[in-house]
Protein backbone atom coordinates (compact mmCIF):
# COMPACT_ATOMS: atom_id res chain seq x y z
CA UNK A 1 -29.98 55.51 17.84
CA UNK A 2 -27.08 56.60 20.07
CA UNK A 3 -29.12 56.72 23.66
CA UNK A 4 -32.54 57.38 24.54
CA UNK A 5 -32.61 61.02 24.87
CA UNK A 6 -29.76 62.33 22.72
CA UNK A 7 -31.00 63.96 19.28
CA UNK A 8 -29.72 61.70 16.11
CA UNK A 9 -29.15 63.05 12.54
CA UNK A 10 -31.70 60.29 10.32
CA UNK A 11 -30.52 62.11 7.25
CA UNK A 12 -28.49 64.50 5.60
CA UNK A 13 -28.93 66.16 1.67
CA UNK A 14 -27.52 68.61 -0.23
CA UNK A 15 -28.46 71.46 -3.41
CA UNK A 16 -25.56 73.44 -4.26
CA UNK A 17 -24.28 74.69 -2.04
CA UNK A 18 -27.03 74.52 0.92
CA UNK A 19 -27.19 71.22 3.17
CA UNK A 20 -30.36 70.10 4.90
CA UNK A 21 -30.45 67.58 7.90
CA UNK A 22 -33.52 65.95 10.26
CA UNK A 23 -32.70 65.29 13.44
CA UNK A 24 -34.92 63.07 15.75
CA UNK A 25 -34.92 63.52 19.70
CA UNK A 26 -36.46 60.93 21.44
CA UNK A 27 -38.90 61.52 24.97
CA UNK A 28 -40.44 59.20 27.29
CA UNK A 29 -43.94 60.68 25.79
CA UNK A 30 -43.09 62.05 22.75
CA UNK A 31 -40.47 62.17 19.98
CA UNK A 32 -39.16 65.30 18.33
CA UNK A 33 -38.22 66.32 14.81
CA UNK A 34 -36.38 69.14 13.63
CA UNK A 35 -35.13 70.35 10.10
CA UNK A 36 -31.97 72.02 9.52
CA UNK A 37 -31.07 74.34 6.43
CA UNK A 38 -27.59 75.97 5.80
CA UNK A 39 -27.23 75.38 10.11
CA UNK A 40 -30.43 77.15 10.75
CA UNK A 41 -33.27 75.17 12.36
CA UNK A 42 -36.50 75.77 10.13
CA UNK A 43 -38.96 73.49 11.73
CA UNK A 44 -39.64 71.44 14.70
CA UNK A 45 -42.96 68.83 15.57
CA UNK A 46 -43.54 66.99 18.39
CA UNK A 47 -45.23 63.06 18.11
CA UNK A 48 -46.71 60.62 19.78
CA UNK A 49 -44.35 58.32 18.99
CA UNK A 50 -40.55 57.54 17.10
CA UNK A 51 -42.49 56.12 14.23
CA UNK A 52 -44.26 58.83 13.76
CA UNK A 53 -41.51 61.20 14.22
CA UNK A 54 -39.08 58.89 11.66
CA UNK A 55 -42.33 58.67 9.03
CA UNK A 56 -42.52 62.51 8.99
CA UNK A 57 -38.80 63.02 8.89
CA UNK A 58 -39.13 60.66 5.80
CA UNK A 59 -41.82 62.17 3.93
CA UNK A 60 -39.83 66.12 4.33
CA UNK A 61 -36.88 64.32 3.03
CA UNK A 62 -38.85 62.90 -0.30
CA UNK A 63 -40.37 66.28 -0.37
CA UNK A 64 -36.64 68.06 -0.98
CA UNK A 65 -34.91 64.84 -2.97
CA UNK A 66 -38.12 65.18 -5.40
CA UNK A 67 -36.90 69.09 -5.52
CA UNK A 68 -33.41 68.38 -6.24
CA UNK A 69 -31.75 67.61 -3.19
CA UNK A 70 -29.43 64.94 -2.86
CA UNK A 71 -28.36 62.41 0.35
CA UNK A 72 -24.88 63.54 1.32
CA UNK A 73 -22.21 60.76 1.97
């Protein structure tokens, strides 16, 4: 992670045309995720904690690889 409270990109995928990315932003009492589509933030959850943020940010992303979406490099 880049500093304590600046928001890091954890992964980035792609279908098509349309690109997806998580984003993490971590808090002294919480840790935030958000999901991106086409630019467009769809979704954001606060947690207790960065492993709980980084464990939901994974499962979303096996959610959209197992529905075709692919890491970007």
């Amino acid at each position: 992670m880049q500093g304590y409270d600046e928001p890091t990109v954890v992964w980035r995928l792609k279908r098509g045309q349309s690109v997806a990315h998580a984003t993490v932003i971590p808090g002294t009492s919480q840790a935030t995720v958000s999901w991106f589509f086409d630019g467009t933030m769809d979704r954001v959850e606060n947690y207790e904690s960065m492993d709980l943020a980084l464990a939901r940010a994974d499962e979303i992303r096996g959610v959209l690889e197992r529905e075709g979406w692919e890491g970007t490099s």
